[in-house]
Protein backbone atom coordinates (compact mmCIF):
# COMPACT_ATOMS: atom_id res chain seq x y z
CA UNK A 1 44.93 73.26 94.63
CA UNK A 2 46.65 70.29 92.84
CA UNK A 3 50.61 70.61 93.08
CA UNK A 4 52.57 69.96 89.93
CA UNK A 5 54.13 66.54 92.27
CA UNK A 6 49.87 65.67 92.04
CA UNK A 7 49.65 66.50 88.43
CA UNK A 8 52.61 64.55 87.64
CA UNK A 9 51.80 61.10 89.86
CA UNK A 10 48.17 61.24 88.08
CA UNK A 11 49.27 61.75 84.86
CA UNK A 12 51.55 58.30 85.07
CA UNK A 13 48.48 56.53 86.57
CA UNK A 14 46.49 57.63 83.83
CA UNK A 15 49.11 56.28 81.06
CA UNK A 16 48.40 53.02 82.72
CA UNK A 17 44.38 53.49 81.87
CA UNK A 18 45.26 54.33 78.26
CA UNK A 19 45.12 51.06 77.00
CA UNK A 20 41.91 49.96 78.78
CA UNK A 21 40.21 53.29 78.12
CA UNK A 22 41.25 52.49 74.22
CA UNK A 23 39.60 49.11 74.36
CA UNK A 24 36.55 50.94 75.33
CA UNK A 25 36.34 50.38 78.49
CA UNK A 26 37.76 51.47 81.68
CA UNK A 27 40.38 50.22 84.05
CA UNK A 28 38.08 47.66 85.57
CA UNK A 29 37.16 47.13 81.77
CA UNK A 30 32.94 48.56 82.17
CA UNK A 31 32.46 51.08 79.66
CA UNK A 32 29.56 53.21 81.28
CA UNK A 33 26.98 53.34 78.08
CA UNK A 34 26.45 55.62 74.79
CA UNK A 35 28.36 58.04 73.77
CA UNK A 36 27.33 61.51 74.92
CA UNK A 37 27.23 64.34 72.51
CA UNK A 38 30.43 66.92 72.86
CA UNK A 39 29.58 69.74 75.14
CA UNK A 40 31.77 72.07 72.59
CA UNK A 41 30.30 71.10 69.65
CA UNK A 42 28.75 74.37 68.14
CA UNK A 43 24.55 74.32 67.65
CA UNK A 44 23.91 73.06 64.37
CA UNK A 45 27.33 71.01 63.99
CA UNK A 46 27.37 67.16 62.43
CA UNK A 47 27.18 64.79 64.74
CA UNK A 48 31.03 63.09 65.25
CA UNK A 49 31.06 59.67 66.81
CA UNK A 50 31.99 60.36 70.55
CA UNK A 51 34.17 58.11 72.23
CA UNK A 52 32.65 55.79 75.36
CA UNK A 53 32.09 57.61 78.35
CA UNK A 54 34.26 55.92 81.03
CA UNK A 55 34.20 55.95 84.83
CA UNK A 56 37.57 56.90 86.25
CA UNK A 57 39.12 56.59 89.74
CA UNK A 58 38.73 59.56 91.55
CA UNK A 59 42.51 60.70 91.27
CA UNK A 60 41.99 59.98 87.57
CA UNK A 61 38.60 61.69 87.08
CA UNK A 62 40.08 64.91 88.67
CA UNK A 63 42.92 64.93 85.84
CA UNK A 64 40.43 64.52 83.68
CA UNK A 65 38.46 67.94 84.33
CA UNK A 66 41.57 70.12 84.01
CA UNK A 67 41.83 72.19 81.01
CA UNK A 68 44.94 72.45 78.94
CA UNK A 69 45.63 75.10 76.20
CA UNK A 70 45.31 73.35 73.14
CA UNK A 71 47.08 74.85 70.04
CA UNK A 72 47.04 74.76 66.24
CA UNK A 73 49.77 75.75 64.43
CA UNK A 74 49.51 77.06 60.94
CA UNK A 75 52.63 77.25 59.95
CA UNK A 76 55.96 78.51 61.30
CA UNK A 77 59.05 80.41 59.79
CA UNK A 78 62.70 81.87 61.11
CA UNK A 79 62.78 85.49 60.51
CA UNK A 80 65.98 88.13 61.18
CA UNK A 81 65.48 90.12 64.03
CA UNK A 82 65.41 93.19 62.01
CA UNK A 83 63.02 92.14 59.86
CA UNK A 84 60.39 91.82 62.57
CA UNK A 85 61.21 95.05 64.33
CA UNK A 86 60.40 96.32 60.58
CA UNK A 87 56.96 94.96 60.48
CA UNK A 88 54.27 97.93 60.98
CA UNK A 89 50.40 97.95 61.05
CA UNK A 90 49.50 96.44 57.67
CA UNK A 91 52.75 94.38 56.99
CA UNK A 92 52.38 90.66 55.32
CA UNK A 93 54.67 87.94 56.40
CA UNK A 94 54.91 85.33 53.38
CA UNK A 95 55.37 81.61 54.01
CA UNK A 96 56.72 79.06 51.95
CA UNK A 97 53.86 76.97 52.54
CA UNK A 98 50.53 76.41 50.67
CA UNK A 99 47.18 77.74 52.28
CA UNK A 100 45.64 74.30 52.03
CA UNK A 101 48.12 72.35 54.34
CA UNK A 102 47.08 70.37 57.19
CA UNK A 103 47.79 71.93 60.61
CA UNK A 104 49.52 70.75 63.52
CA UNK A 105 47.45 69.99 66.42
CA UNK A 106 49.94 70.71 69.79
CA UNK A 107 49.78 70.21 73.73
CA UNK A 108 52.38 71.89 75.64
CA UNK A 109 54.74 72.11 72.55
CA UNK A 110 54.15 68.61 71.38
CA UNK A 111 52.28 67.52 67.98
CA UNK A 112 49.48 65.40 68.94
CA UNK A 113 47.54 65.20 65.73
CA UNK A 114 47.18 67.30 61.96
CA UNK A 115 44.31 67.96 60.59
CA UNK A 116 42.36 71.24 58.55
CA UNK A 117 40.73 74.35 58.95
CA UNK A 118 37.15 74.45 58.46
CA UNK A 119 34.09 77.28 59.24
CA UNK A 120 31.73 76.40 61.85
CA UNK A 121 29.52 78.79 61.89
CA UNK A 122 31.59 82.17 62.56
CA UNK A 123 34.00 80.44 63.83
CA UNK A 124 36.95 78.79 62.93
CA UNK A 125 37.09 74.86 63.44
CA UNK A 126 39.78 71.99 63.52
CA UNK A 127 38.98 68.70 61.29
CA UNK A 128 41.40 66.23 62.50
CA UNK A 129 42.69 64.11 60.17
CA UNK A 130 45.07 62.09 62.51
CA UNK A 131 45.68 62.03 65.62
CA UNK A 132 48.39 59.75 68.37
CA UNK A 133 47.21 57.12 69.71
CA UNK A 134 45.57 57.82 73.57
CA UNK A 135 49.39 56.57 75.17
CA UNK A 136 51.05 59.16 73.08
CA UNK A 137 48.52 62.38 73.72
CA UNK A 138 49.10 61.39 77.59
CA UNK A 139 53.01 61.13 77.60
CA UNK A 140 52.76 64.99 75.60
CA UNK A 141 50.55 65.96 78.43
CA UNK A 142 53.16 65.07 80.86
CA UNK A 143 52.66 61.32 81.80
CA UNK A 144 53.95 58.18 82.16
């Protein structure tokens, strides 16, 4: 098991690969060939350009496979107290905002990117319309 100390001394290294991995290559500057198709893009989805597969240092490369929850936020609203114990089965909660805004693309509370809703298939989908630069997605992961 990786301790958060681990997590945290990897995630700095990595903020120091950011700029070589957005140059498209890696930290010794060899990008390792085509893009690969996404492993979570749905059957039948367009193909989105891919960014170069990179070779990572070891330490790096094991960041690399965690998993992070990854939220998007529709939209967000202070309410009183008493109006939310109110709320029962079948209760609407009105916003103030329109149902064709972009939505905010977080990692662990931080917005990393906007973007909007789309169908794929029966599911729901997240076109990103902009996102931070590499440096700035690592530093709201943790690093550097």
């Amino acid at each position: 098991m990786i301790s958060q100390a681990d997590i945290d001394a990897l995630l700095a290294s990595a903020g120091d690969l950011a700029q070589a991995i957005e140059d498209g290559g890696s930290s010794d500057g060899v990008a390792t060939g085509p893009p690969e198709p996404s492993p979570t893009s749905p059957p039948g989805a367009p193909d989105m350009e891919q960014p170069a597969t990179v070779e990572h240092p070891p330490e790096v490369a094991r960041i690399m496979r965690m998993k992070v929850p990854v939220i998007v936020t529709l939209v967000e609203r202070d309410l009183t107290l008493s109006g939310i114990l109110a709320w029962t089965a079948g209760s609407i909660i009105e916003f103030d905002t329109p149902s064709n805004s972009e939505l905010h693309l977080v990692i662990a509370n931080k917005e990393i990117g906007r973007g909007h809703a789309v169908k794929v298939g029966e599911n729901f989908g997240l076109r990103i319309n902009r996102i931070n630069n590499l440096t700035d997605r690592i530093h709201a992961m943790g690093g550097g």
